[in-house]
PDB file of N, CA and C in Angstrom:
ATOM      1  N   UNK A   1     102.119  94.624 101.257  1.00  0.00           N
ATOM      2  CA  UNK A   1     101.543  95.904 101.603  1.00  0.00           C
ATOM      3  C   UNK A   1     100.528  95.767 102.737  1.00  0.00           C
ATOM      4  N   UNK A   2     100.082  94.572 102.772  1.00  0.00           N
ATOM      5  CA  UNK A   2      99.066  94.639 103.584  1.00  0.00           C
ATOM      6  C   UNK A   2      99.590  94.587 105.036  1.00  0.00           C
ATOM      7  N   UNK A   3     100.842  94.265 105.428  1.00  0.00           N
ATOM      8  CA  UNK A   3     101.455  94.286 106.641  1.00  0.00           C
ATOM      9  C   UNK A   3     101.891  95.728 106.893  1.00  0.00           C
ATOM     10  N   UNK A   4     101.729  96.699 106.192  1.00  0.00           N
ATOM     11  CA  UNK A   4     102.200  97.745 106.450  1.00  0.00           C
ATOM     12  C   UNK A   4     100.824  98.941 106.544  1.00  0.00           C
ATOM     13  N   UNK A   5      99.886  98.316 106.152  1.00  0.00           N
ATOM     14  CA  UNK A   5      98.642  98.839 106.072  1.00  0.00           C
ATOM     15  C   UNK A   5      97.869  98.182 107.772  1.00  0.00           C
ATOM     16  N   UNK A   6      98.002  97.451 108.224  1.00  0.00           N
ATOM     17  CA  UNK A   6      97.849  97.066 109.216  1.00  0.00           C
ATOM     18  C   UNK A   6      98.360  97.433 110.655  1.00  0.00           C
ATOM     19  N   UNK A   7      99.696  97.348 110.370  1.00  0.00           N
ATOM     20  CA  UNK A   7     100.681  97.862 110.828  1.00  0.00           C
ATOM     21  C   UNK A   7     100.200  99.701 111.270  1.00  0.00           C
ATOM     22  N   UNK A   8     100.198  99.877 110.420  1.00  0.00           N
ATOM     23  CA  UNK A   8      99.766 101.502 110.138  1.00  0.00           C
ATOM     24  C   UNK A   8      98.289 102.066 111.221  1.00  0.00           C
ATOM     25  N   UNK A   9      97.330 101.040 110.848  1.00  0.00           N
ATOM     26  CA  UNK A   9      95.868 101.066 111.406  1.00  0.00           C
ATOM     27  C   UNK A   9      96.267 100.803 112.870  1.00  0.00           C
ATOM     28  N   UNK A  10      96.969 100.086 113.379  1.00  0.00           N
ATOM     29  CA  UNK A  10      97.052  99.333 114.618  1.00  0.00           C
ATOM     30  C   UNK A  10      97.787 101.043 115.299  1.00  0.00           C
ATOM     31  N   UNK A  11      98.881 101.225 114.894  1.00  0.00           N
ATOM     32  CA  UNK A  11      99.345 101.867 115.643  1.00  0.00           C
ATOM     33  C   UNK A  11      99.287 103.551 115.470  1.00  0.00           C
ATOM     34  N   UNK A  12      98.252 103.760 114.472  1.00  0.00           N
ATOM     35  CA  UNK A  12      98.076 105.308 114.323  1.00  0.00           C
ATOM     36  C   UNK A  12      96.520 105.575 114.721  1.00  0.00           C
ATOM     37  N   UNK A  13      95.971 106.404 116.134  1.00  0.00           N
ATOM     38  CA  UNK A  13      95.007 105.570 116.175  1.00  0.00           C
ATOM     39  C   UNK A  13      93.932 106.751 115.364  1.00  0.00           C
ATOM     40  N   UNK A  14      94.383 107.798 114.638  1.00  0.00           N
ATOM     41  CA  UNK A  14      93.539 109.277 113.917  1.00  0.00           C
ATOM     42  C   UNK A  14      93.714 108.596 112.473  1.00  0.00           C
ATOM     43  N   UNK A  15      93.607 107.004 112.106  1.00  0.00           N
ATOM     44  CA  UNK A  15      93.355 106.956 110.795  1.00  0.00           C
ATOM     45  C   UNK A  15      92.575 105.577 110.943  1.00  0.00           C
ATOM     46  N   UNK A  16      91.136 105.778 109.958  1.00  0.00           N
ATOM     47  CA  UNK A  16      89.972 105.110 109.557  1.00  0.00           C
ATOM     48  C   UNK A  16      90.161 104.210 108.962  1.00  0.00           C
ATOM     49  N   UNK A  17      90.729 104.316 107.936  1.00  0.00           N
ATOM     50  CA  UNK A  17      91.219 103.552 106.925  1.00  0.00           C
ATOM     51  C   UNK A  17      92.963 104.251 106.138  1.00  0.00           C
ATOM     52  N   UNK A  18      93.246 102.904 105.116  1.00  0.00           N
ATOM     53  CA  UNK A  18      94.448 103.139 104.670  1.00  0.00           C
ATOM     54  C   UNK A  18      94.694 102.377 103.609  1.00  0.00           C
ATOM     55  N   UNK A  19      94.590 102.745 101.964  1.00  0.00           N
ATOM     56  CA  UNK A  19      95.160 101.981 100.760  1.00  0.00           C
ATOM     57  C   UNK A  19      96.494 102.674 100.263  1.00  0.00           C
ATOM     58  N   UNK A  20      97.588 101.238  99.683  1.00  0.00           N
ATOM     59  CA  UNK A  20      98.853 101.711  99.672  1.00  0.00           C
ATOM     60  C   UNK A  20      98.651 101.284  97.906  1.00  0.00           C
ATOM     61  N   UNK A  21      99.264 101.426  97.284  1.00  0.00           N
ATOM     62  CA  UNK A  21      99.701 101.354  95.454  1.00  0.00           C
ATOM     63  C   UNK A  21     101.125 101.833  95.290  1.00  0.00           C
ATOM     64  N   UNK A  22     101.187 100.703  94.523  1.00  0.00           N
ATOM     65  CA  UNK A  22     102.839 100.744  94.422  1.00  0.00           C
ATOM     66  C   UNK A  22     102.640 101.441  92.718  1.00  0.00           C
ATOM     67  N   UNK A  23     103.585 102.867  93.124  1.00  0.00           N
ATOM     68  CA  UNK A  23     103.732 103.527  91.696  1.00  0.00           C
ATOM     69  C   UNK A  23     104.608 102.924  90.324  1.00  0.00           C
ATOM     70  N   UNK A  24     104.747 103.383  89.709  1.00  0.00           N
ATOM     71  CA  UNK A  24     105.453 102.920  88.294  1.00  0.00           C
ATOM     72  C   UNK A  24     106.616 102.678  89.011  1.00  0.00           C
ATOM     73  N   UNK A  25     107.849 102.562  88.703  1.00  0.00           N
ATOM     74  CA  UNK A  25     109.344 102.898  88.717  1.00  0.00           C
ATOM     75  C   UNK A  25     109.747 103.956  87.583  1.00  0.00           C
ATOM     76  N   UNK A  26     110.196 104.985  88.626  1.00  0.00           N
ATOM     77  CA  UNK A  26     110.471 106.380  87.698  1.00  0.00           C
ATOM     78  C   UNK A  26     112.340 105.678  87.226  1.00  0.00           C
ATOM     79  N   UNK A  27     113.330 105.597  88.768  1.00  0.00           N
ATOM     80  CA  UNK A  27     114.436 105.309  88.073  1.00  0.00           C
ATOM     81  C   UNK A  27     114.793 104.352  88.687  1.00  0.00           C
ATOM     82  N   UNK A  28     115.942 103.458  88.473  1.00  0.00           N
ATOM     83  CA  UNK A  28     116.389 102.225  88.749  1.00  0.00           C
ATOM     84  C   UNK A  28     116.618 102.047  90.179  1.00  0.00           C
ATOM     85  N   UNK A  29     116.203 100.724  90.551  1.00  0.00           N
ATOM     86  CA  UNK A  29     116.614 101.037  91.908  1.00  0.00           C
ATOM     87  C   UNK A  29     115.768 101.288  93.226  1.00  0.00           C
ATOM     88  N   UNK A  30     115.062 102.608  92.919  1.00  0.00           N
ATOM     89  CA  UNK A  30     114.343 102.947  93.786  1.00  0.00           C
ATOM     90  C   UNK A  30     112.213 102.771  93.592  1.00  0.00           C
ATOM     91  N   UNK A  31     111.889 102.512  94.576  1.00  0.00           N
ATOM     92  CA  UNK A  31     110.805 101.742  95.129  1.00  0.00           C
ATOM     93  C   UNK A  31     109.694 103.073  95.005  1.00  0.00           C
ATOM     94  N   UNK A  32     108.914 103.165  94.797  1.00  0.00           N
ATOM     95  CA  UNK A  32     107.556 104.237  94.981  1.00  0.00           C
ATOM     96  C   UNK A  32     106.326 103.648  94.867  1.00  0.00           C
ATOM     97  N   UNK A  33     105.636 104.449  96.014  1.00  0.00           N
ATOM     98  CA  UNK A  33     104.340 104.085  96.649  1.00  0.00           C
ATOM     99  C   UNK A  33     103.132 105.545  97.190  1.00  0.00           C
ATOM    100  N   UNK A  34     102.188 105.414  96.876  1.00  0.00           N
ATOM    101  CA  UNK A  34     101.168 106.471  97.171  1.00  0.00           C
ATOM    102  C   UNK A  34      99.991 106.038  98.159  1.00  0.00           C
ATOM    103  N   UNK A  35     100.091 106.506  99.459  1.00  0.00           N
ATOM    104  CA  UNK A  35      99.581 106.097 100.711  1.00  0.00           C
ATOM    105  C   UNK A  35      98.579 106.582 100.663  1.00  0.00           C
ATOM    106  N   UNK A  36      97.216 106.609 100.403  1.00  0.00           N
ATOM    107  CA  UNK A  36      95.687 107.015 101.185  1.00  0.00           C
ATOM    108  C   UNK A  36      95.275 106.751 102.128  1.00  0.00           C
ATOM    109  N   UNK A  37      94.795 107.761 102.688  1.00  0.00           N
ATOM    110  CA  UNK A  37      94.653 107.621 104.252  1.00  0.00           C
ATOM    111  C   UNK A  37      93.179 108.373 104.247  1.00  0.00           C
ATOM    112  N   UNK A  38      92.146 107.942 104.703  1.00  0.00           N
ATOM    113  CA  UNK A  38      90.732 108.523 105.452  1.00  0.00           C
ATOM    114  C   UNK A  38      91.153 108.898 107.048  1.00  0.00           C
ATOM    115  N   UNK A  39      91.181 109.803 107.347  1.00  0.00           N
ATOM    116  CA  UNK A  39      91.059 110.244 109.185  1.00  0.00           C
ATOM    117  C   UNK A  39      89.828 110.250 109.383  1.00  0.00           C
ATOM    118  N   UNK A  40      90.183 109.766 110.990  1.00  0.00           N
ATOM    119  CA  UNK A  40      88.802 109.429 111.795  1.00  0.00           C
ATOM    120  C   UNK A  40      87.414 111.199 111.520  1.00  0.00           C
ATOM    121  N   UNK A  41      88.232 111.756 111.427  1.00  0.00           N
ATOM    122  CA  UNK A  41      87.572 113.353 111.193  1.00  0.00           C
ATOM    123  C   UNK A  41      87.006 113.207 110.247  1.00  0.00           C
ATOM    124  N   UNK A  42      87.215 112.176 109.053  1.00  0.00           N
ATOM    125  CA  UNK A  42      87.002 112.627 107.283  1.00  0.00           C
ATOM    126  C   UNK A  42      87.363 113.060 106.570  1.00  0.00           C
ATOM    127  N   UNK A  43      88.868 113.687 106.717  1.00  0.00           N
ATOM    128  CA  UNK A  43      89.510 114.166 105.980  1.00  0.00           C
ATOM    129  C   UNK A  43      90.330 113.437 105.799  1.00  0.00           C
ATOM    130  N   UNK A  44      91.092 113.564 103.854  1.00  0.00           N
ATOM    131  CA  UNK A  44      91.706 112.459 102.956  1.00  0.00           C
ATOM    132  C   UNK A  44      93.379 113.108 102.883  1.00  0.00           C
ATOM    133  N   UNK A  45      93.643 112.288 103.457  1.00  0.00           N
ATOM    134  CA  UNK A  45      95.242 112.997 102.895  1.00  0.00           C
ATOM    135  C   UNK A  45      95.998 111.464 102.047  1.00  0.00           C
ATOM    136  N   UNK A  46      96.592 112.478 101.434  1.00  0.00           N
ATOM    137  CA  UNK A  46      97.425 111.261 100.244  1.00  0.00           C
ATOM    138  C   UNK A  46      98.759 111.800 100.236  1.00  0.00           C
ATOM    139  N   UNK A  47      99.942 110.738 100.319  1.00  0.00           N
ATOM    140  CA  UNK A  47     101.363 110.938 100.363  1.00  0.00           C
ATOM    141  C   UNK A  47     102.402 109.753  99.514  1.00  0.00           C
ATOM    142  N   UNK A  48     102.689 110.592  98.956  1.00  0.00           N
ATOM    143  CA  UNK A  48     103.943 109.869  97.536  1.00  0.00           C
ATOM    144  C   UNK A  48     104.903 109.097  98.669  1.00  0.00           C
ATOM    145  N   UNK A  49     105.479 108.152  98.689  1.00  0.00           N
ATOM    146  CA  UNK A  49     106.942 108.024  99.290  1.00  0.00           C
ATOM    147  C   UNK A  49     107.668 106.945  98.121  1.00  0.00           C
ATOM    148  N   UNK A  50     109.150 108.047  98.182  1.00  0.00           N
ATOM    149  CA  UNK A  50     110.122 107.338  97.151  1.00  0.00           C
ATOM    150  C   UNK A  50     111.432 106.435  98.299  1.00  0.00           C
ATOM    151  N   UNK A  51     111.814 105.278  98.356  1.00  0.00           N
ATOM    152  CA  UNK A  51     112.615 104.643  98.707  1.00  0.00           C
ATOM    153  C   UNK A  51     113.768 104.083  97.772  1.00  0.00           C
ATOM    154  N   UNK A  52     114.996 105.123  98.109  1.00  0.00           N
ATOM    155  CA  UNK A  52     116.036 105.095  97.585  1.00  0.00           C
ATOM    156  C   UNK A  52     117.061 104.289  97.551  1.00  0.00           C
ATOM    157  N   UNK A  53     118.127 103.457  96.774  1.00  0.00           N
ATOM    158  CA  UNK A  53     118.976 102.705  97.316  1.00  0.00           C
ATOM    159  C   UNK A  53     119.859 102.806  97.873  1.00  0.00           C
ATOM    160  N   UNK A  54     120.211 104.044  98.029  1.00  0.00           N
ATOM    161  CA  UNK A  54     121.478 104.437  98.847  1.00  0.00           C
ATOM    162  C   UNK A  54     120.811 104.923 100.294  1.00  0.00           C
ATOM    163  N   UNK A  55     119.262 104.064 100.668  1.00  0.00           N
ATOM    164  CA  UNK A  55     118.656 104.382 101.915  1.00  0.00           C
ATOM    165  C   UNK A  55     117.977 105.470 102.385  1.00  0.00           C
ATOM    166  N   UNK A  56     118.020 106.944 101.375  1.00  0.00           N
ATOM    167  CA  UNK A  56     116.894 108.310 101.274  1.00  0.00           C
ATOM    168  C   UNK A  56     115.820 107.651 101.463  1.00  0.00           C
ATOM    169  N   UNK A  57     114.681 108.609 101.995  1.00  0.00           N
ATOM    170  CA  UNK A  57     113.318 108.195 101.967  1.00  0.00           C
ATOM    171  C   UNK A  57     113.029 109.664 101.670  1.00  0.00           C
ATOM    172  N   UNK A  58     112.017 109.896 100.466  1.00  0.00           N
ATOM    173  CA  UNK A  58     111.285 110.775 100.084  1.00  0.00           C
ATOM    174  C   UNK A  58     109.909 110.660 100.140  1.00  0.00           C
ATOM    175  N   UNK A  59     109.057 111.643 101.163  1.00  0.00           N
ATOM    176  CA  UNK A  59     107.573 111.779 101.247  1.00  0.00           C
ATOM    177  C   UNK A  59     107.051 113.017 100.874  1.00  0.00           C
ATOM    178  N   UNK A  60     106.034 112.484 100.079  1.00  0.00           N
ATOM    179  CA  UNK A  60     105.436 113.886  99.709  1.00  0.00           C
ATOM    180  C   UNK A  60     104.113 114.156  99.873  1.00  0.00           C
ATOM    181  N   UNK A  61     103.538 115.768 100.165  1.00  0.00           N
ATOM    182  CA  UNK A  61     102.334 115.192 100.327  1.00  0.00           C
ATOM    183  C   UNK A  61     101.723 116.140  99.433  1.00  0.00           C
ATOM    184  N   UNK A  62     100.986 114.834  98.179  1.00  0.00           N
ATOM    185  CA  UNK A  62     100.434 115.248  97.264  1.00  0.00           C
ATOM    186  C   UNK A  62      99.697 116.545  97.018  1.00  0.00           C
ATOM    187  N   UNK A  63      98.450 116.797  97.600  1.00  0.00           N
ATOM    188  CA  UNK A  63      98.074 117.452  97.322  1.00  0.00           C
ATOM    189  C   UNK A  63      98.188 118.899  97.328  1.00  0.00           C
ATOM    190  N   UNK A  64      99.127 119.187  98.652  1.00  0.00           N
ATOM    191  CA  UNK A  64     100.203 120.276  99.010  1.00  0.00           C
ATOM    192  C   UNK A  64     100.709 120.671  97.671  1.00  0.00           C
ATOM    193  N   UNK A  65     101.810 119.908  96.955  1.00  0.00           N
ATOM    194  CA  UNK A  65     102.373 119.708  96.120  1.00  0.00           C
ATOM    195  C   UNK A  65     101.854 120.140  94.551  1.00  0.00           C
ATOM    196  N   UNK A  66     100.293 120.340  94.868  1.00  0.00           N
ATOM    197  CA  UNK A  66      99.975 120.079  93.874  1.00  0.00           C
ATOM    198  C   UNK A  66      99.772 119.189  92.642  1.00  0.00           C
ATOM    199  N   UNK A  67     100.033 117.764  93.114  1.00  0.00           N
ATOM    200  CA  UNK A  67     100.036 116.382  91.980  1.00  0.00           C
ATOM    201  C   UNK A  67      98.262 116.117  91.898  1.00  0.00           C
ATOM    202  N   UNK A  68      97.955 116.894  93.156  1.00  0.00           N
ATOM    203  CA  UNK A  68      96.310 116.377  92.816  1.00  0.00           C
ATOM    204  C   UNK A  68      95.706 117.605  93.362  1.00  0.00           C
ATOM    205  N   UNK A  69      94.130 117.972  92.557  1.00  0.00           N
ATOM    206  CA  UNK A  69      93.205 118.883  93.004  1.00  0.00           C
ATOM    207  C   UNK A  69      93.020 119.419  94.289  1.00  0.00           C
ATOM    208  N   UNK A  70      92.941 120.902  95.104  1.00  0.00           N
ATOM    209  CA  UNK A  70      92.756 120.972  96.512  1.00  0.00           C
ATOM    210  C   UNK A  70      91.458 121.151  96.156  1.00  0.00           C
ATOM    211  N   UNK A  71      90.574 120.765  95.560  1.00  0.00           N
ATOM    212  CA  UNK A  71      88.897 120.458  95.842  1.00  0.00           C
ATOM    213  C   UNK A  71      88.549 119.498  96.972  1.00  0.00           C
TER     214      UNK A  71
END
């Protein structure tokens, strides 16, 4: 993760920081991860991504979504 967190910092240059967590496994197969991101502004955005085996990529963005508080 940390190559992708790096990766991320290097080449996005409106983000401060960046912690990745690898979620449970909902179903077989496929990979899930929840991206935090601080912007240089201060504002927190957080995004689900599911990696599928038949190669889908699903992103979501949490709080939109409603998985977490818009406080």
């Amino acid at each position: 993760m940390a190559t992708l967190v790096n990766t991320l910092l290097k080449y996005e240059p409106r983000l401060e920081a960046v912690n990745i967590e690898m979620l449970p496994q909902t179903q077989p197969g496929h990979l899930e991860y929840a991206l935090d991101a601080q912007l240089r502004g201060g504002e927190r955005v957080i995004f689900g991504t599911t990696l599928a085996p038949e190669g889908k990529v699903l992103v979501r963005h949490l709080k939109r979504q409603n998985y977490l508080p818009t406080s």
